[in-house]
Protein backbone atom coordinates (compact mmCIF):
# COMPACT_ATOMS: atom_id res chain seq x y z
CA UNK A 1 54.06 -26.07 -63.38
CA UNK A 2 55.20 -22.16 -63.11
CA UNK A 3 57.12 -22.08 -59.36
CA UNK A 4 57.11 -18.57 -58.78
CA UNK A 5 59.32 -18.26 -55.80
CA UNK A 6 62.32 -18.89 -58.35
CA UNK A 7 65.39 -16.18 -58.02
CA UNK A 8 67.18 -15.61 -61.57
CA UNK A 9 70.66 -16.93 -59.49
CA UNK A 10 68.42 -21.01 -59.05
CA UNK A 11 67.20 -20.31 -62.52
CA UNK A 12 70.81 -20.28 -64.26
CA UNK A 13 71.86 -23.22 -61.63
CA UNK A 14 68.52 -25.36 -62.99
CA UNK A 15 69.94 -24.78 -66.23
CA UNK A 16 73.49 -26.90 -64.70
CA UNK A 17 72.28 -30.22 -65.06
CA UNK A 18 70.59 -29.91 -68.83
CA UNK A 19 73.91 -27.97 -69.83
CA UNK A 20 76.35 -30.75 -68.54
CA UNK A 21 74.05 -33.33 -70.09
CA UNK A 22 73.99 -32.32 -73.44
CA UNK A 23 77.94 -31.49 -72.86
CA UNK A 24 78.14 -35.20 -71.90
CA UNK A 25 76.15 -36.25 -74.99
CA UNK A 26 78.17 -34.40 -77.59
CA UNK A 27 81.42 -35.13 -75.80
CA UNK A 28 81.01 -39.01 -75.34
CA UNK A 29 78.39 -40.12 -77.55
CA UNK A 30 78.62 -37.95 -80.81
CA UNK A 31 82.34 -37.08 -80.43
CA UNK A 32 84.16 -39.94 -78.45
CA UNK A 33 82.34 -43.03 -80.38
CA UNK A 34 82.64 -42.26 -84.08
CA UNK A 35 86.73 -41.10 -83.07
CA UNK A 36 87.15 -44.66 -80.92
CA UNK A 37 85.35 -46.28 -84.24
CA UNK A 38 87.81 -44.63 -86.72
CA UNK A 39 90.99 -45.40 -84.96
CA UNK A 40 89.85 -49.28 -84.94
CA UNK A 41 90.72 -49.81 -81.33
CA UNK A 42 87.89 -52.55 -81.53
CA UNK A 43 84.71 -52.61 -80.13
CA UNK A 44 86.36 -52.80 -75.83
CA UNK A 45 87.08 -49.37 -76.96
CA UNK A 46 83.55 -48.47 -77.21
CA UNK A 47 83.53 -49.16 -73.42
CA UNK A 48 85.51 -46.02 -72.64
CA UNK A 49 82.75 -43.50 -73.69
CA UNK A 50 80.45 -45.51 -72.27
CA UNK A 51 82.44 -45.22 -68.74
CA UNK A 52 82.33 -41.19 -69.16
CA UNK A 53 78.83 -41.72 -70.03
CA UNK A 54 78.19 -43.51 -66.97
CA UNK A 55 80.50 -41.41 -64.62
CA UNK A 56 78.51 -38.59 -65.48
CA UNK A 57 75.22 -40.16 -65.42
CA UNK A 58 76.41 -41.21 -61.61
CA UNK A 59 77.15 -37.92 -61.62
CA UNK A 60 73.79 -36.53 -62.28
CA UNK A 61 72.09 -38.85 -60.05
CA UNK A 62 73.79 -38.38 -56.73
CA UNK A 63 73.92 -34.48 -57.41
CA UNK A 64 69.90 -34.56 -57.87
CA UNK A 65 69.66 -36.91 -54.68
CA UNK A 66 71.39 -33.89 -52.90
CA UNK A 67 69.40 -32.83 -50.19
CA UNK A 68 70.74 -29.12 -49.46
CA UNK A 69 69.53 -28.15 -53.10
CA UNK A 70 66.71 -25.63 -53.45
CA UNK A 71 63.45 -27.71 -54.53
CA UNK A 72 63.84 -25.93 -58.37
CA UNK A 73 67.21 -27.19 -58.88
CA UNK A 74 66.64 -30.07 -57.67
CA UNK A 75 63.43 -30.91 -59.94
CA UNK A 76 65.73 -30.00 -62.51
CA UNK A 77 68.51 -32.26 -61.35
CA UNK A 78 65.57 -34.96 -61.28
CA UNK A 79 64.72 -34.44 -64.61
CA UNK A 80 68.05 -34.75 -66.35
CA UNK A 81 67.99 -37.94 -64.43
CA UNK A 82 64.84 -38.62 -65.98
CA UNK A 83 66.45 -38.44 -69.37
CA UNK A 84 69.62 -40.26 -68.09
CA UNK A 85 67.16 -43.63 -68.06
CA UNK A 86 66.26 -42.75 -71.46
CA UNK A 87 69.83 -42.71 -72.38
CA UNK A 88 70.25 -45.66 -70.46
CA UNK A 89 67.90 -47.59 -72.32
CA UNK A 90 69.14 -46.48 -75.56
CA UNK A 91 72.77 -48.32 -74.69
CA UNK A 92 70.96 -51.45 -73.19
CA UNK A 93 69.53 -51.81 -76.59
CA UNK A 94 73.13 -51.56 -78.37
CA UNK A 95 74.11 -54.11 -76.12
CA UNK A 96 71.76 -56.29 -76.98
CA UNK A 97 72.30 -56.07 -80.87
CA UNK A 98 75.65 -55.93 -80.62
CA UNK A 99 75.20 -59.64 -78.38
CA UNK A 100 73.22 -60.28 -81.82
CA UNK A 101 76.02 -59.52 -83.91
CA UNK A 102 78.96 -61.38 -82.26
CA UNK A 103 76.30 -64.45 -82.15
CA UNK A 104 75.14 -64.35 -85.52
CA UNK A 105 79.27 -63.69 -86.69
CA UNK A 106 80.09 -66.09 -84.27
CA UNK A 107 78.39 -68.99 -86.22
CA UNK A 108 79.90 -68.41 -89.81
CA UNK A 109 82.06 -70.39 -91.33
CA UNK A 110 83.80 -68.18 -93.54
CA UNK A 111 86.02 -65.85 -91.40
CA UNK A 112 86.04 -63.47 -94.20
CA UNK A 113 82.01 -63.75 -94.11
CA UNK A 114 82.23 -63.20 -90.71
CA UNK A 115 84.35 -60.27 -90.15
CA UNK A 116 81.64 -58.18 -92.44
CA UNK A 117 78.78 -59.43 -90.68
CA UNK A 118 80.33 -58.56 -87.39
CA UNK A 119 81.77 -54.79 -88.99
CA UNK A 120 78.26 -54.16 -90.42
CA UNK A 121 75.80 -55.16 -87.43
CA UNK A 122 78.14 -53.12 -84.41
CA UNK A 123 77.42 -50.07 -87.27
CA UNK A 124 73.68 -51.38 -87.20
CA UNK A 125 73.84 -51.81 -83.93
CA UNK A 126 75.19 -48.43 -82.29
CA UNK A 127 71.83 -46.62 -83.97
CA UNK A 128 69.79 -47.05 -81.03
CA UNK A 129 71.97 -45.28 -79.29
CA UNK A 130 72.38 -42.49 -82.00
CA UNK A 131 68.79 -41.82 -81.92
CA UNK A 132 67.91 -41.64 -78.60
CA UNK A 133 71.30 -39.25 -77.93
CA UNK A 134 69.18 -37.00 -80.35
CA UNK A 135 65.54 -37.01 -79.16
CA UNK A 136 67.18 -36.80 -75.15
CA UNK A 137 69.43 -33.25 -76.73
CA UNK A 138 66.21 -32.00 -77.88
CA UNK A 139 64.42 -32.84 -74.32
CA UNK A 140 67.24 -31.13 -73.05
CA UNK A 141 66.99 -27.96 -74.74
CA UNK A 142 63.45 -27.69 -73.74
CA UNK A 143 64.22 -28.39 -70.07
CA UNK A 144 67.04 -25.93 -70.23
CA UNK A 145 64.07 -22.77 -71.27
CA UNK A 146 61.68 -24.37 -69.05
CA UNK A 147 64.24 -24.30 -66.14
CA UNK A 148 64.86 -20.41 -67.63
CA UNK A 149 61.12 -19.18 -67.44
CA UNK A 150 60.77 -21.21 -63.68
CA UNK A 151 58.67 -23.98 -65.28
CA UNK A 152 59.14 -27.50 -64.15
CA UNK A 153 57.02 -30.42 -65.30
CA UNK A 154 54.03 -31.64 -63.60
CA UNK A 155 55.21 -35.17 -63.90
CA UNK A 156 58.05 -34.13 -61.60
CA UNK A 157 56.66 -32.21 -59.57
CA UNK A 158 53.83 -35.47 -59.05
CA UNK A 159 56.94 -37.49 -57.97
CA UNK A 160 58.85 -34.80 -56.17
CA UNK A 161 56.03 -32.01 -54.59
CA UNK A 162 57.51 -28.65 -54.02
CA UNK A 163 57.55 -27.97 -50.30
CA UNK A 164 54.69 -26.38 -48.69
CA UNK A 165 54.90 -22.19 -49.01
């Protein structure tokens, strides 16, 4: 949907929220993970970018709830949200396989056997994760030169009507 009453100053501020998203998912997801990984701090230490991934998914959420935005920033606030849950989804799957992985190490006998199934399924496991951080950066980057031309999508503006002119 092309909102036309857009001034270039809520233009650059509905590009905000897409910006600190993808800052979040370099930062914390493609930076922070693989560097907690290599210095073997053990898999709790996967919970701190996951914490800065939350903090700023909080973040993201109460700042799109806000109600003295103008309605274009706020769709825009809305729909980084919108690829928050996406996000969201991609670390409740990791979760799940790596609850599959301690499980399935968890039962070996060998503790040899079961250190390299546990090393090789958290590796297996974090790829959920991996690809939905790159489909969401690519949503992102569309959503930043939608928010740039004073496009929103009609899904959001469905859920969240502009107000009356």
């Amino acid at each position: 949907m092309q909102y036309s009453a857009v001034t270039i100053q809520e233009r650059k501020n509905a590009q905000a929220p897409h910006n600190l998203y993808i800052l979040g998912l370099f930062l914390f997801d493609l930076f922070m993970t693989p560097a907690v990984i290599g210095l073997k701090i053990g898999m709790i230490g996967l919970l701190i970018p996951l914490f800065f991934s939350g903090s700023l998914i909080a973040y993201i959420y109460m700042r799109g709830r806000n109600g003295t935005l103008p309605w274009f920033v706020a769709a825009h606030w809305r729909l980084a949200f919108r690829r928050c849950k996406i996000l969201m989804l991609g670390y409740a799957l990791t979760a799940a396989l790596v609850l599959v992985a301690w499980l399935l190490s968890s039962i070996s006998d060998d503790a040899n056997m079961s250190s390299i199934m546990w090393t090789a399924m958290t590796r297996i496991a974090l790829m959920p994760t991996l690809i939905v951080v790159m489909i969401t950066a690519v949503l992102e980057y569309s959503a930043m030169a939608q928010a740039a031309k004073g496009e929103v999508p009609d899904k959001i503006a469905a859920v969240f009507p502009p107000p009356a002119q």
